[in-house]
C-alpha atoms as a PDB file:
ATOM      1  CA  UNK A   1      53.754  19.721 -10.134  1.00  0.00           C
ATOM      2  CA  UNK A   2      52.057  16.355 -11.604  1.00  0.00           C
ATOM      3  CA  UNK A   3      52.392  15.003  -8.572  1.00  0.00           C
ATOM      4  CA  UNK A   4      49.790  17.975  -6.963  1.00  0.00           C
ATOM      5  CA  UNK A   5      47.909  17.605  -9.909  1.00  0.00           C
ATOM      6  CA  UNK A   6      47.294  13.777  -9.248  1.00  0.00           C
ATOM      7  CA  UNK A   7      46.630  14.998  -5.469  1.00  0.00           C
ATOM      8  CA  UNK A   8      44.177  17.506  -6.693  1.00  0.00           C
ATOM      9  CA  UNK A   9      42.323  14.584  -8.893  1.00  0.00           C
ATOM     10  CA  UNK A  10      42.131  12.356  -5.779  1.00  0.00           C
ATOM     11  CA  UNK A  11      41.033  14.717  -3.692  1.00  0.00           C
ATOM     12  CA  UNK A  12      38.415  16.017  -6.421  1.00  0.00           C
ATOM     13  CA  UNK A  13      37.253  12.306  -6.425  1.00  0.00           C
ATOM     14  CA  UNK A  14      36.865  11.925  -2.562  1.00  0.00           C
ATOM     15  CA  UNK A  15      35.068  14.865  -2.680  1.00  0.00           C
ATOM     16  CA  UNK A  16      32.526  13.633  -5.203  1.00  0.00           C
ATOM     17  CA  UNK A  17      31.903  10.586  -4.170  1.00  0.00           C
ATOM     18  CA  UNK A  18      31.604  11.479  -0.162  1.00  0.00           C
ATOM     19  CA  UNK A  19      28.607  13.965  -1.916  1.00  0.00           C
ATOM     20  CA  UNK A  20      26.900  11.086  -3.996  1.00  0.00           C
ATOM     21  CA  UNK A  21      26.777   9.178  -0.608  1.00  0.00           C
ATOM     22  CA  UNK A  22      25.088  12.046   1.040  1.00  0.00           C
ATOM     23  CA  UNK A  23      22.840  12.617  -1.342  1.00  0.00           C
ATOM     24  CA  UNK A  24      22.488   8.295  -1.676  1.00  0.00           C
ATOM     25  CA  UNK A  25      21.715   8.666   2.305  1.00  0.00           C
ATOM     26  CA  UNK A  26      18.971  11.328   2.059  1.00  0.00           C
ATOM     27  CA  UNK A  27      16.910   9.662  -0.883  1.00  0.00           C
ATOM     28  CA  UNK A  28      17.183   6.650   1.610  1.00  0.00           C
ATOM     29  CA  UNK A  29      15.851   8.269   4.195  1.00  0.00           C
ATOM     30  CA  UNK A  30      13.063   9.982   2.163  1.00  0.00           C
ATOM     31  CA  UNK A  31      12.145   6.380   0.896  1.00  0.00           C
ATOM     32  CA  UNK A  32      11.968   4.892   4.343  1.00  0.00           C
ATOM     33  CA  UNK A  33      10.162   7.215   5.622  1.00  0.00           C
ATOM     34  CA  UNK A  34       7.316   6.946   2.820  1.00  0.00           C
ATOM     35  CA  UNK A  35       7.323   2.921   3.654  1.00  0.00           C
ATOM     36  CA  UNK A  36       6.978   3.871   7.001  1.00  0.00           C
ATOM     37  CA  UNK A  37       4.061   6.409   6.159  1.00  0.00           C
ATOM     38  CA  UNK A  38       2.396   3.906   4.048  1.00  0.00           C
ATOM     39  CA  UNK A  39       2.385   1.124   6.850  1.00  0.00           C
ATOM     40  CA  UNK A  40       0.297   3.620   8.873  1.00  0.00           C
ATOM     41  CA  UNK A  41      -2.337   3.947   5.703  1.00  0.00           C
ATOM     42  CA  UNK A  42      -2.692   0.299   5.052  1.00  0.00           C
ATOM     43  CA  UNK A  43      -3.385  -0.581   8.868  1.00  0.00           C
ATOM     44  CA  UNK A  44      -6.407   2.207   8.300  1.00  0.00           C
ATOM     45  CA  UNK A  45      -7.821   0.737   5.078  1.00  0.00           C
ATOM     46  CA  UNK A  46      -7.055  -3.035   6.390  1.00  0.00           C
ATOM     47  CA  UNK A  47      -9.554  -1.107   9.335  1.00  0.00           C
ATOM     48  CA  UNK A  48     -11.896   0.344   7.158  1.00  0.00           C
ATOM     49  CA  UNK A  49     -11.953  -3.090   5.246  1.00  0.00           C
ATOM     50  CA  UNK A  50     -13.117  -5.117   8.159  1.00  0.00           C
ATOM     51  CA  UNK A  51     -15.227  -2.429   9.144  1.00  0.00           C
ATOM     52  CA  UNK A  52     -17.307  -2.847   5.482  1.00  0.00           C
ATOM     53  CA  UNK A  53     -17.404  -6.401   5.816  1.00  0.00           C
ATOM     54  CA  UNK A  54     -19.127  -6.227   9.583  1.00  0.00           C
ATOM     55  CA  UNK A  55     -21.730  -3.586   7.826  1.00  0.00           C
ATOM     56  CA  UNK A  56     -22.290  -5.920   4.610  1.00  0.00           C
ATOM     57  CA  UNK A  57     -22.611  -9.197   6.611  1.00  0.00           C
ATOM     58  CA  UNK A  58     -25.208  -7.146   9.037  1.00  0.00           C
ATOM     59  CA  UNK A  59     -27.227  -5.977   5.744  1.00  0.00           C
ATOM     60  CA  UNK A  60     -27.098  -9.394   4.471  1.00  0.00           C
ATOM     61  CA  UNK A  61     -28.415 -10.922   8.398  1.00  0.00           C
ATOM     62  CA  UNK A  62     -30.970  -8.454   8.394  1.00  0.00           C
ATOM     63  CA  UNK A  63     -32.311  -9.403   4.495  1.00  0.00           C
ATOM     64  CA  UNK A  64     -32.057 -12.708   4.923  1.00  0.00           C
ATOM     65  CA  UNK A  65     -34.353 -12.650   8.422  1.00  0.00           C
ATOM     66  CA  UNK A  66     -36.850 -10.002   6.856  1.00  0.00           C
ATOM     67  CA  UNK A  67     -37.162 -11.945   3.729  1.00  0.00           C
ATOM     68  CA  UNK A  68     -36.893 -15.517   5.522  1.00  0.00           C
ATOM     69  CA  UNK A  69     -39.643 -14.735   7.857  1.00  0.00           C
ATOM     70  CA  UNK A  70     -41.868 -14.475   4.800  1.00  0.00           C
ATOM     71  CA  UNK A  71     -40.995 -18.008   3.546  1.00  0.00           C
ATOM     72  CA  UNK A  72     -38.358 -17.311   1.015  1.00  0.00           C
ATOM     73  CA  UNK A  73     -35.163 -18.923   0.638  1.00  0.00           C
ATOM     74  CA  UNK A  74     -31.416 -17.062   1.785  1.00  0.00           C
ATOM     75  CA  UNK A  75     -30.221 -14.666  -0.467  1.00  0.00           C
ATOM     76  CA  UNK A  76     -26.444 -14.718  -1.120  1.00  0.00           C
ATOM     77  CA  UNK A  77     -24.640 -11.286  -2.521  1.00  0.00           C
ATOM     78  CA  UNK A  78     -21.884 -12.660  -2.438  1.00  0.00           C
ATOM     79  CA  UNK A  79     -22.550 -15.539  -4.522  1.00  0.00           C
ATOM     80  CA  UNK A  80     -20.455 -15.708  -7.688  1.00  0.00           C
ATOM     81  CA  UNK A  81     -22.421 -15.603 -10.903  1.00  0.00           C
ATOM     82  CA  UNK A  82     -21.721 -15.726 -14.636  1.00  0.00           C
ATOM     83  CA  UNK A  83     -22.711 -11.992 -15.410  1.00  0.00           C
ATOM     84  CA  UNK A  84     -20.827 -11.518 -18.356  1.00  0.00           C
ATOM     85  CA  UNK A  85     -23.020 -10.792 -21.015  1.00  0.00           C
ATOM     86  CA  UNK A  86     -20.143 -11.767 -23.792  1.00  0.00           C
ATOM     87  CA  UNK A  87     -19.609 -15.825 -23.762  1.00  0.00           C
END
């Protein structure tokens, strides 16, 4: 009779663990496929990104030539300047 009970223990055990490894694999799988979803999004913003950039550097061409055509020096947006009001 112990000797069932022992079996039973085991068994109980085998059984629990084989179901935290299930459950282990699914959450894996769920995971991996949000990295994989989120691979897909960056590509688009890294798009959308480079896509901004061609649009601001255009702006910026088409100041500069409206503005240099009347004798004025190039204006740089994206020239780094002390804004901060607090020193």
């Amino acid at each position: 009779m112990r000797d069932n009970n022992v079996l039973y223990f085991l068994f109980f055990l085998l059984a629990l663990s084989g179901y935290n490894l299930y459950k282990e694999s699914q959450d894996n799988e769920r995971l991996y496929k949000i990295c994989t979803d989120q691979e897909g999004v960056i590509q688009l913003q890294l798009e959308a990104i480079n896509s901004q950039k061609v649009y601001i550097s255009q702006l910026q061409y088409n100041y500069n030539s409206l503005y240099y055509s009347q004798g004025s020096s190039y204006y740089t947006p994206n020239k780094k300047e002390n804004t901060n009001p607090i020193h």
